[in-house]
C-alpha atoms as a PDB file:
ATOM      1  CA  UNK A   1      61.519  -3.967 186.302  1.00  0.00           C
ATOM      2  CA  UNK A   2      62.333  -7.410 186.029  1.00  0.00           C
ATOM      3  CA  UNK A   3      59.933 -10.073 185.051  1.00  0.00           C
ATOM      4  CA  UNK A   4      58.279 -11.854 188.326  1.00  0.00           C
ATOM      5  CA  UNK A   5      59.836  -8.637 190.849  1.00  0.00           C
ATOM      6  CA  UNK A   6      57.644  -5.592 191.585  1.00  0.00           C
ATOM      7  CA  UNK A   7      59.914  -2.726 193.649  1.00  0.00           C
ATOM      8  CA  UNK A   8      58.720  -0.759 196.091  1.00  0.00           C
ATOM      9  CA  UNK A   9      58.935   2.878 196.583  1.00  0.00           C
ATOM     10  CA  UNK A  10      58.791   5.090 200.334  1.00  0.00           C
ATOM     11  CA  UNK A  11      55.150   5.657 201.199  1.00  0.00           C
ATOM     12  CA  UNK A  12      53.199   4.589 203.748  1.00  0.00           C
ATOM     13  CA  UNK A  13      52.333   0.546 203.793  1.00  0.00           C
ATOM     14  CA  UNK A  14      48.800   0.573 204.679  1.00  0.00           C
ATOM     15  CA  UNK A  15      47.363  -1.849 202.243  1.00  0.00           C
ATOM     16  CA  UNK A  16      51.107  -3.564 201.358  1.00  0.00           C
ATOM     17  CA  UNK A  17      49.710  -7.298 200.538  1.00  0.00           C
ATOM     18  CA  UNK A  18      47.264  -5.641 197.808  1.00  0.00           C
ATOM     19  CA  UNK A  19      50.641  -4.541 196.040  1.00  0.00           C
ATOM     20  CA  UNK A  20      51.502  -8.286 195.304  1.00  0.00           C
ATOM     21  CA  UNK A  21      48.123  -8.862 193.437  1.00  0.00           C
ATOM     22  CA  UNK A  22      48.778  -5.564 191.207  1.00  0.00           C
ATOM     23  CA  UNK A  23      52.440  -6.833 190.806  1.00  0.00           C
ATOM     24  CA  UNK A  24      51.014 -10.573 190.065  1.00  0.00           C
ATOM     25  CA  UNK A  25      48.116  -9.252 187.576  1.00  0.00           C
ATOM     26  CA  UNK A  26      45.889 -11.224 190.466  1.00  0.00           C
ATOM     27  CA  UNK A  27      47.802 -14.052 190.884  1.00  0.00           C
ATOM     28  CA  UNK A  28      45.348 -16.557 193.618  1.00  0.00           C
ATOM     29  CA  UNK A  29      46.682 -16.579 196.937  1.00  0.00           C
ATOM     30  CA  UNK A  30      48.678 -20.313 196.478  1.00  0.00           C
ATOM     31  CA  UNK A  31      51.117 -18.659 194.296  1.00  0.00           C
ATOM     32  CA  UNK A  32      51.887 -15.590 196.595  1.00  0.00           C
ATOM     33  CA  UNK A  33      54.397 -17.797 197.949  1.00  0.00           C
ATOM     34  CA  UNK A  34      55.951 -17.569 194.789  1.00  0.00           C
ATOM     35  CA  UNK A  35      55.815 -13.762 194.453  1.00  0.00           C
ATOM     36  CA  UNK A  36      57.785 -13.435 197.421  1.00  0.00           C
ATOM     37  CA  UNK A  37      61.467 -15.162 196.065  1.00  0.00           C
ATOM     38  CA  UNK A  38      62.789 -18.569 196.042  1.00  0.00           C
ATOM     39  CA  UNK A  39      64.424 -18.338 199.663  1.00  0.00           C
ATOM     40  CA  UNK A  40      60.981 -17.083 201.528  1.00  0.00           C
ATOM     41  CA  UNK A  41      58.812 -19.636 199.515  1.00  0.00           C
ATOM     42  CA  UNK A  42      59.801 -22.167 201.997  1.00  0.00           C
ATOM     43  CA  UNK A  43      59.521 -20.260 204.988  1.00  0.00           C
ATOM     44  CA  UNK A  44      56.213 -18.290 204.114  1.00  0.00           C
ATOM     45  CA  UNK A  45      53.137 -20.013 203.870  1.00  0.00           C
ATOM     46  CA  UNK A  46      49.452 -18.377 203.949  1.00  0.00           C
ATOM     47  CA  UNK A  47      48.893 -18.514 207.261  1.00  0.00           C
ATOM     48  CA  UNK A  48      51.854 -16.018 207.505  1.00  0.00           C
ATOM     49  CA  UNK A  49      50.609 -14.323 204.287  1.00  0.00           C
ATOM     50  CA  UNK A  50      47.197 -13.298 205.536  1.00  0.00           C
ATOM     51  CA  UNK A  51      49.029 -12.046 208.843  1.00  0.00           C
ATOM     52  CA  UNK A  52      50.837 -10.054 207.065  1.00  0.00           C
ATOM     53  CA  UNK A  53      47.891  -8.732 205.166  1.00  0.00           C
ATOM     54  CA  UNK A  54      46.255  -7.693 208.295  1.00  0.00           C
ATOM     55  CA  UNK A  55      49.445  -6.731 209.706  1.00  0.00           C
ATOM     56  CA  UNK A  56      49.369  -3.688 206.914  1.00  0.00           C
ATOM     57  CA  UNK A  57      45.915  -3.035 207.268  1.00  0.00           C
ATOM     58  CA  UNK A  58      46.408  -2.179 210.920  1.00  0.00           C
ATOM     59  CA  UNK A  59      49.257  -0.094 210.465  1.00  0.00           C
ATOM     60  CA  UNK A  60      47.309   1.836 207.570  1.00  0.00           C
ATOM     61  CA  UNK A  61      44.272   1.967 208.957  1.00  0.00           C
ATOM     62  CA  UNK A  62      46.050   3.286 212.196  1.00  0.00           C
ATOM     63  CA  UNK A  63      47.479   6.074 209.906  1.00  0.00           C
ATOM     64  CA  UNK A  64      44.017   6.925 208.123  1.00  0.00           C
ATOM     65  CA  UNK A  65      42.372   7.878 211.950  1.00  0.00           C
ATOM     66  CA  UNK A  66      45.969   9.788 212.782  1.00  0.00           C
ATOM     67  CA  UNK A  67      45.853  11.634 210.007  1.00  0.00           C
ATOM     68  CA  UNK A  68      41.652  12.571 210.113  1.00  0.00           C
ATOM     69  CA  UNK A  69      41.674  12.697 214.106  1.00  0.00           C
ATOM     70  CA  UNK A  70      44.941  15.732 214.399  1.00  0.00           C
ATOM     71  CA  UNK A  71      44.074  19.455 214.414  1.00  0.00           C
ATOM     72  CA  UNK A  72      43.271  20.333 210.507  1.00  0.00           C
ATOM     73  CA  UNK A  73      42.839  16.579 209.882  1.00  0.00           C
ATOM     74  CA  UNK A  74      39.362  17.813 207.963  1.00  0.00           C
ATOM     75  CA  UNK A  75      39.634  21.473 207.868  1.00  0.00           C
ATOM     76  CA  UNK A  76      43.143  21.244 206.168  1.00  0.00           C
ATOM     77  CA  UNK A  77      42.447  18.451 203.860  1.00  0.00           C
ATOM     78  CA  UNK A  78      40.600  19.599 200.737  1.00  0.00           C
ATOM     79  CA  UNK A  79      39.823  16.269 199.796  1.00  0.00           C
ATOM     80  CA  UNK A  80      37.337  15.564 203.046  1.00  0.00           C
ATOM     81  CA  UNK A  81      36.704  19.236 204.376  1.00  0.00           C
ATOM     82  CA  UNK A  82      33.428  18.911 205.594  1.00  0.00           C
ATOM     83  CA  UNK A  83      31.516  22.232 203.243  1.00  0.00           C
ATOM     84  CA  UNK A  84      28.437  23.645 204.697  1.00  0.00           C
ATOM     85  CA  UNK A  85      25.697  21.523 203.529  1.00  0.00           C
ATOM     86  CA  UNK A  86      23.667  22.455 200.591  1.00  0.00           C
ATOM     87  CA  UNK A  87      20.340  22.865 202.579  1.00  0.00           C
ATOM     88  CA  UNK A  88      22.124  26.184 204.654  1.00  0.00           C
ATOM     89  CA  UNK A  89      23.019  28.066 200.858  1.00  0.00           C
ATOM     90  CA  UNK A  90      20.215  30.050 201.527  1.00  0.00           C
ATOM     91  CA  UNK A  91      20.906  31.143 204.964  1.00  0.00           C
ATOM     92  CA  UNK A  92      24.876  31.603 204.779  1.00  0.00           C
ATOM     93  CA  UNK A  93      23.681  33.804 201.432  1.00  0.00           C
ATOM     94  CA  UNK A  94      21.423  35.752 203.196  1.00  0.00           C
ATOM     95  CA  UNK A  95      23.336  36.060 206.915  1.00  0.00           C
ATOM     96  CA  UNK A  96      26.482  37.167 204.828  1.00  0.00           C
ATOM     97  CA  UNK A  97      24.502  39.680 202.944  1.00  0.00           C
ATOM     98  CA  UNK A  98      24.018  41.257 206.547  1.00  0.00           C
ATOM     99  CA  UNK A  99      27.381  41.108 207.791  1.00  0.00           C
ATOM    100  CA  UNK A 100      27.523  37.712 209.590  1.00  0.00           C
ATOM    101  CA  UNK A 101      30.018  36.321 207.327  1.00  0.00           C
ATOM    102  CA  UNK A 102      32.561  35.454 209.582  1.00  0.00           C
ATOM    103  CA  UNK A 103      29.880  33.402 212.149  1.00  0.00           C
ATOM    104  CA  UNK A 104      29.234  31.230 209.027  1.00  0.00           C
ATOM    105  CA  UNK A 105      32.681  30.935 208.561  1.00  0.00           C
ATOM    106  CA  UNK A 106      32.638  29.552 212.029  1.00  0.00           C
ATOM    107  CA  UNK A 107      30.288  27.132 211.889  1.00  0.00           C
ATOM    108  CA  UNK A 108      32.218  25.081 209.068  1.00  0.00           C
ATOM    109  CA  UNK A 109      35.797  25.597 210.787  1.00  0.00           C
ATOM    110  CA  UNK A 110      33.750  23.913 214.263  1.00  0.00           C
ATOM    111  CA  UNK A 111      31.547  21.040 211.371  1.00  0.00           C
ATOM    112  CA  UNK A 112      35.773  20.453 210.447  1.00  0.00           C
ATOM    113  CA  UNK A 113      36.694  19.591 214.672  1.00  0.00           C
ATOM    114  CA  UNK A 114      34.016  18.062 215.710  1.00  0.00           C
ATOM    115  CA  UNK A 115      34.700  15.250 212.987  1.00  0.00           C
ATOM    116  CA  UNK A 116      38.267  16.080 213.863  1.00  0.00           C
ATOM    117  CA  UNK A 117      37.825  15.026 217.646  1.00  0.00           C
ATOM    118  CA  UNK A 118      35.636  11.890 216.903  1.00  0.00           C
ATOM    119  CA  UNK A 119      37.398  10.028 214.009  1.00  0.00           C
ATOM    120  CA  UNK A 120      39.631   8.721 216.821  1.00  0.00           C
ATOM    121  CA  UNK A 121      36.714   5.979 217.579  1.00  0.00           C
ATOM    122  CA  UNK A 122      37.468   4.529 214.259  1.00  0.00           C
ATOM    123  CA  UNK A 123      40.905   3.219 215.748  1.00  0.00           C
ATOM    124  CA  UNK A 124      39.114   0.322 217.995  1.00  0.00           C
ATOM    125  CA  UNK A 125      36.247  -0.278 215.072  1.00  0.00           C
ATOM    126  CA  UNK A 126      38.992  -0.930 212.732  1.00  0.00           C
ATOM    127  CA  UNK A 127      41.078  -3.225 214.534  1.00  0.00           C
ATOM    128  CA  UNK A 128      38.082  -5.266 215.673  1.00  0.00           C
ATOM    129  CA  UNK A 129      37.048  -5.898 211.695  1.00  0.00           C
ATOM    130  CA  UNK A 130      40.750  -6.761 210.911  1.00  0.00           C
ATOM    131  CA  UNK A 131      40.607  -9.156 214.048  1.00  0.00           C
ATOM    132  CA  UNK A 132      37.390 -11.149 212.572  1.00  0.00           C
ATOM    133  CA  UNK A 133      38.556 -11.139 209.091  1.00  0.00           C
ATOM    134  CA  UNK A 134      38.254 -14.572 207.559  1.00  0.00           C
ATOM    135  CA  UNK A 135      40.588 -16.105 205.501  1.00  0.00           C
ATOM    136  CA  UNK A 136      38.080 -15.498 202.789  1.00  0.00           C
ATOM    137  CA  UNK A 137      37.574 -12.069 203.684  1.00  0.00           C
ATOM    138  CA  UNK A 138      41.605 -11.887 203.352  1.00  0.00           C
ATOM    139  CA  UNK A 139      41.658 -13.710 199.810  1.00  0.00           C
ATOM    140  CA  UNK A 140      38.695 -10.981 198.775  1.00  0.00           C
ATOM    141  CA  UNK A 141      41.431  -8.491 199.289  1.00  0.00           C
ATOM    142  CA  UNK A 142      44.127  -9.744 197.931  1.00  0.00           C
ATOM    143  CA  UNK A 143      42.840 -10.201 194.370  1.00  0.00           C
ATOM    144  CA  UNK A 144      40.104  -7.500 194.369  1.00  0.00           C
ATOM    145  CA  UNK A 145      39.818  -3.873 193.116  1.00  0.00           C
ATOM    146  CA  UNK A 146      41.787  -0.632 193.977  1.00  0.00           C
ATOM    147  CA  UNK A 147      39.896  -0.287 197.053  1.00  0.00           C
ATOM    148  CA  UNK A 148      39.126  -3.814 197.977  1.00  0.00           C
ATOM    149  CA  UNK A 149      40.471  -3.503 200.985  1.00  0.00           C
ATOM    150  CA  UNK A 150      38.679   0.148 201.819  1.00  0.00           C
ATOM    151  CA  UNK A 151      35.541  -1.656 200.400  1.00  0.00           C
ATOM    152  CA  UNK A 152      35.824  -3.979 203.148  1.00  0.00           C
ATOM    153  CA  UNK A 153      35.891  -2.041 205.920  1.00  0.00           C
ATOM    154  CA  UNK A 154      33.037   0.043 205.053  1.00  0.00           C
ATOM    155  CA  UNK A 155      30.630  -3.117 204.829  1.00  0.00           C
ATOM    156  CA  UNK A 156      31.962  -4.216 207.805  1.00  0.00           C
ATOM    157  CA  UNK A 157      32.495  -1.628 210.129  1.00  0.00           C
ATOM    158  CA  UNK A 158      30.068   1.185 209.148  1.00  0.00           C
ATOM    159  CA  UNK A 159      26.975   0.750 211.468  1.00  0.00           C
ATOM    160  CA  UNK A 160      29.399   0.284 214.264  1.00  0.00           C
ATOM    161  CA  UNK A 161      31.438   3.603 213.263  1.00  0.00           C
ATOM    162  CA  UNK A 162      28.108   5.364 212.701  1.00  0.00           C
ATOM    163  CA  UNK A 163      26.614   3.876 216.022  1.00  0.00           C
ATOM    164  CA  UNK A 164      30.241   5.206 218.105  1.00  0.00           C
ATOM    165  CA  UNK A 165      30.366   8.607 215.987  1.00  0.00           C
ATOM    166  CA  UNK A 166      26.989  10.145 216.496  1.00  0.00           C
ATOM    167  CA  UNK A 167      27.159  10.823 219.976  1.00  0.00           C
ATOM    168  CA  UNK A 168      30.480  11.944 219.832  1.00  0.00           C
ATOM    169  CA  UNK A 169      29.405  14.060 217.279  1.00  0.00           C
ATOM    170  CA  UNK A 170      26.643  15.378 218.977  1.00  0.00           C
ATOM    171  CA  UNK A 171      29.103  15.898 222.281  1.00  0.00           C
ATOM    172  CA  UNK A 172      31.796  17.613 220.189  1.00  0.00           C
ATOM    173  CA  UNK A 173      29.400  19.959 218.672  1.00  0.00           C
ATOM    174  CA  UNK A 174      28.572  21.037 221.806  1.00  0.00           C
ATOM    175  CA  UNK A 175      32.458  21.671 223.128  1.00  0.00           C
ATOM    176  CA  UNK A 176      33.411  23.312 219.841  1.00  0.00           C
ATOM    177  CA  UNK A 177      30.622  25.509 220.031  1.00  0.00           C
ATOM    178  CA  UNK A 178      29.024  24.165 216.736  1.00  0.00           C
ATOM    179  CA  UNK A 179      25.618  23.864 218.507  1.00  0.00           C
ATOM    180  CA  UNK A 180      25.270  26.901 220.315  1.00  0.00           C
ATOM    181  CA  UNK A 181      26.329  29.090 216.900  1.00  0.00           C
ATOM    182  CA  UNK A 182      23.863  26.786 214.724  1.00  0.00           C
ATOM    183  CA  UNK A 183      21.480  27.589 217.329  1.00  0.00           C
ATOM    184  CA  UNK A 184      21.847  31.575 217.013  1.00  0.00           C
ATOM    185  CA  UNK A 185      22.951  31.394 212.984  1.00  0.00           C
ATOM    186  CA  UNK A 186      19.447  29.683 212.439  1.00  0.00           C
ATOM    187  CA  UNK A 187      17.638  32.013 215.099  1.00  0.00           C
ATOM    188  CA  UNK A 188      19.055  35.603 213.185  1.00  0.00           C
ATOM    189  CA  UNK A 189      18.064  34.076 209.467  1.00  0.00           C
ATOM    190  CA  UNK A 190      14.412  33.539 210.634  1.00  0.00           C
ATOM    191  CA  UNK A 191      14.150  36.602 212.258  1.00  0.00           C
ATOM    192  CA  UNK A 192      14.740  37.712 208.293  1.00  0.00           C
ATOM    193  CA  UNK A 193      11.446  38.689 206.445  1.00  0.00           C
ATOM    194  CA  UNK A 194      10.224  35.439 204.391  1.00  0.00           C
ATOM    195  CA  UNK A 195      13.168  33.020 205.832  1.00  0.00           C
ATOM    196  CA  UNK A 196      12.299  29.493 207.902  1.00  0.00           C
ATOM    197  CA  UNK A 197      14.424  26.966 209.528  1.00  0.00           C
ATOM    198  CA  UNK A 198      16.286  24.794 207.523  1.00  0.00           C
ATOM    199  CA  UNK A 199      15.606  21.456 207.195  1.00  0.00           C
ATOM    200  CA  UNK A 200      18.827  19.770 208.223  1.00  0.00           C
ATOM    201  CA  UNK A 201      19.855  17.390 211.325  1.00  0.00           C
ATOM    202  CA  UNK A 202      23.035  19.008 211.756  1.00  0.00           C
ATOM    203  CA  UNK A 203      24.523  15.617 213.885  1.00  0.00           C
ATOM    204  CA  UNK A 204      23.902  13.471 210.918  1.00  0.00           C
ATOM    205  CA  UNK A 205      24.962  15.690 208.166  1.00  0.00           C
ATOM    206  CA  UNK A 206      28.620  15.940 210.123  1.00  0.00           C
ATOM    207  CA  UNK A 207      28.490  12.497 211.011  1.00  0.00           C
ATOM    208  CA  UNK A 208      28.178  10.683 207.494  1.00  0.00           C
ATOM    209  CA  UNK A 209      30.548  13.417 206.153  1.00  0.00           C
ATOM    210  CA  UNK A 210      33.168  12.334 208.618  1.00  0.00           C
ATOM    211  CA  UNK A 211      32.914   9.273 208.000  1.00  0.00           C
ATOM    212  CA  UNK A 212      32.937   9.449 203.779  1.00  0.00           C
ATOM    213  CA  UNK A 213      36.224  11.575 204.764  1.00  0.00           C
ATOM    214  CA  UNK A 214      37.675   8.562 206.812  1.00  0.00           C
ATOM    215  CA  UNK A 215      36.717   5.653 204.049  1.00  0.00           C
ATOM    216  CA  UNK A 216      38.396   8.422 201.406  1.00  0.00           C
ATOM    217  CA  UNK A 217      41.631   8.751 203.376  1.00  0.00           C
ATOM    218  CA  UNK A 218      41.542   5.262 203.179  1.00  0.00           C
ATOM    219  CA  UNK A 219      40.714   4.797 199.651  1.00  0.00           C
ATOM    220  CA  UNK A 220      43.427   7.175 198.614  1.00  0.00           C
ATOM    221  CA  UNK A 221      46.022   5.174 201.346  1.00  0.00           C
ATOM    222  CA  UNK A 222      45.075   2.000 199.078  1.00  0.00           C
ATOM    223  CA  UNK A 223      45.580   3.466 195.451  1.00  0.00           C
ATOM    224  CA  UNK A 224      48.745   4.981 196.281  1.00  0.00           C
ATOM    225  CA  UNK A 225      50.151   1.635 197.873  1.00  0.00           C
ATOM    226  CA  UNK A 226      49.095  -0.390 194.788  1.00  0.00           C
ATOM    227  CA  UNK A 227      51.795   1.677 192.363  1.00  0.00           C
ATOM    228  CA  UNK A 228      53.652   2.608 194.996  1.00  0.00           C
ATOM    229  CA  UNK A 229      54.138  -0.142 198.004  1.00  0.00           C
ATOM    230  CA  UNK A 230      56.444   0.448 200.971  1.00  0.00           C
ATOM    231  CA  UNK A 231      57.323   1.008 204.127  1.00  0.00           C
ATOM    232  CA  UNK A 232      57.391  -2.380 206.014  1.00  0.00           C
ATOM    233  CA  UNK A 233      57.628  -0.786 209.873  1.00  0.00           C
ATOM    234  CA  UNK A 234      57.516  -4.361 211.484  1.00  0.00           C
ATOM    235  CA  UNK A 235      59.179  -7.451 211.740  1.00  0.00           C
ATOM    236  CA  UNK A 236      56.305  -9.568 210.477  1.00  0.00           C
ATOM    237  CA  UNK A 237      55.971  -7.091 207.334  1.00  0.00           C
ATOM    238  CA  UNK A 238      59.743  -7.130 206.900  1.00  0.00           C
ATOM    239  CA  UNK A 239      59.529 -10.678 206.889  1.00  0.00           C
ATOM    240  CA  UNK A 240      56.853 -10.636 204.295  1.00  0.00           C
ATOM    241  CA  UNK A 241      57.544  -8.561 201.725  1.00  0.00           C
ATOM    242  CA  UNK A 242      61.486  -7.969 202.131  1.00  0.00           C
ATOM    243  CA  UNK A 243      62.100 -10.288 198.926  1.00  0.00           C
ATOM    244  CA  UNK A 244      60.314  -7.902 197.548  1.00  0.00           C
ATOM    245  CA  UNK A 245      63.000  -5.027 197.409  1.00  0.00           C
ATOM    246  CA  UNK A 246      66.583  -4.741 196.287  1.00  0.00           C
END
């Protein structure tokens, strides 16, 4: 690698700007200019910069919901699969011990889709907090941490994701079937001798794990596209960072 160049490889280009500041050792955002070649520091200025910047993050953060929102987006993912939650060890124990292992195996495949089925509301959340980033917001991002950028949307767009999720949480429990088999799974342990309820709210615990799975898709989106930037899939990204191949 020369000296002032940083080459890109083929991944995904979800957090692409934050590549420059790894490549710069944090250069400030007047010098990006510079990063970019003698024939686009003329043409680029950071106006175009921080478009470009939020430019990537849409296109990652698009890929982050299409890759947690598909069929086995969770429940294939070992990284974000949603495990039963520590306050049913007890009953899964006991309800396998009389043959209902496979129901319990159930009700974490159906914890997996109904996060599946309502990480698609992230999409809109997510494109509103790129739309109302500030310029300071962008400069944050540029020259901040591994997961600056991840960091940023989960101060900014949390509440709202929580606010959207919940309900469709609670409404895709219900279609999956993750309700109605809590329902009986809870009603055969405390028929048990010496077992009670749990105390879990089942909407809440698949809710926040959703969402931790969405910020870590995220997260991991960012890392890789600091050592390993790419994959500039429209003109304004082209137009960006295209000095920065060859």
């Amino acid at each position: 690698m020369r000296a002032g160049r940083c080459r890109t490889g083929s991944a995904l280009l979800p957090f692409a700007v934050a590549a420059l500041v790894a490549c710069a050792g944090g250069a400030p955002l007047g010098g990006l200019t510079g990063l970019l070649g003698a024939g686009s520091a003329s043409r680029l200025d950071q106006d175009t910069v921080v478009a470009g910047l939020k430019e990537a993050l849409r296109v990652g953060s698009g890929n982050a919901v299409d890759s947690t929102s598909r069929v086995d987006g969770y429940l294939g993912n070992p990284a974000i699969r949603i495990p039963l939650p520590d306050e049913l060890s007890g009953m899964a124990k006991a309800l396998r011990t009389v043959g209902l292992g496979a129901r319990v195996d159930e009700l974490e495949v159906a914890m997996n889709r109904a996060a599946e089925r309502a990480a698609g509301e992230a999409a809109d959340v997510f494109l509103a907090g790129i739309r109302d980033m500030s310029f300071t917001d962008a400069y944050g991002i540029l020259n901040g941490g591994e997961t600056a950028a991840t960091d940023y949307f989960r101060r900014t767009t949390s509440d709202e994701l929580r606010r959207r999720f919940q309900p469709i949480v609670d409404q895709k429990m219900r279609q999956v079937g993750l309700v109605q088999l809590y329902d009986e799974l809870v009603g055969r342990y405390t028929s048990l001798p010496f077992a009670s309820e749990p105390p879990l709210d089942l909407r809440a615990y698949v809710t926040e794990r959703g969402l931790d799975g969405l910020f870590s898709v995220l997260a991991q989106e960012e890392r890789r596209i600091r050592t390993d930037p790419s994959a500039r899939v429209t003109e304004l990204l082209q137009r960006v960072f295209g000095s920065q191949s060859g």
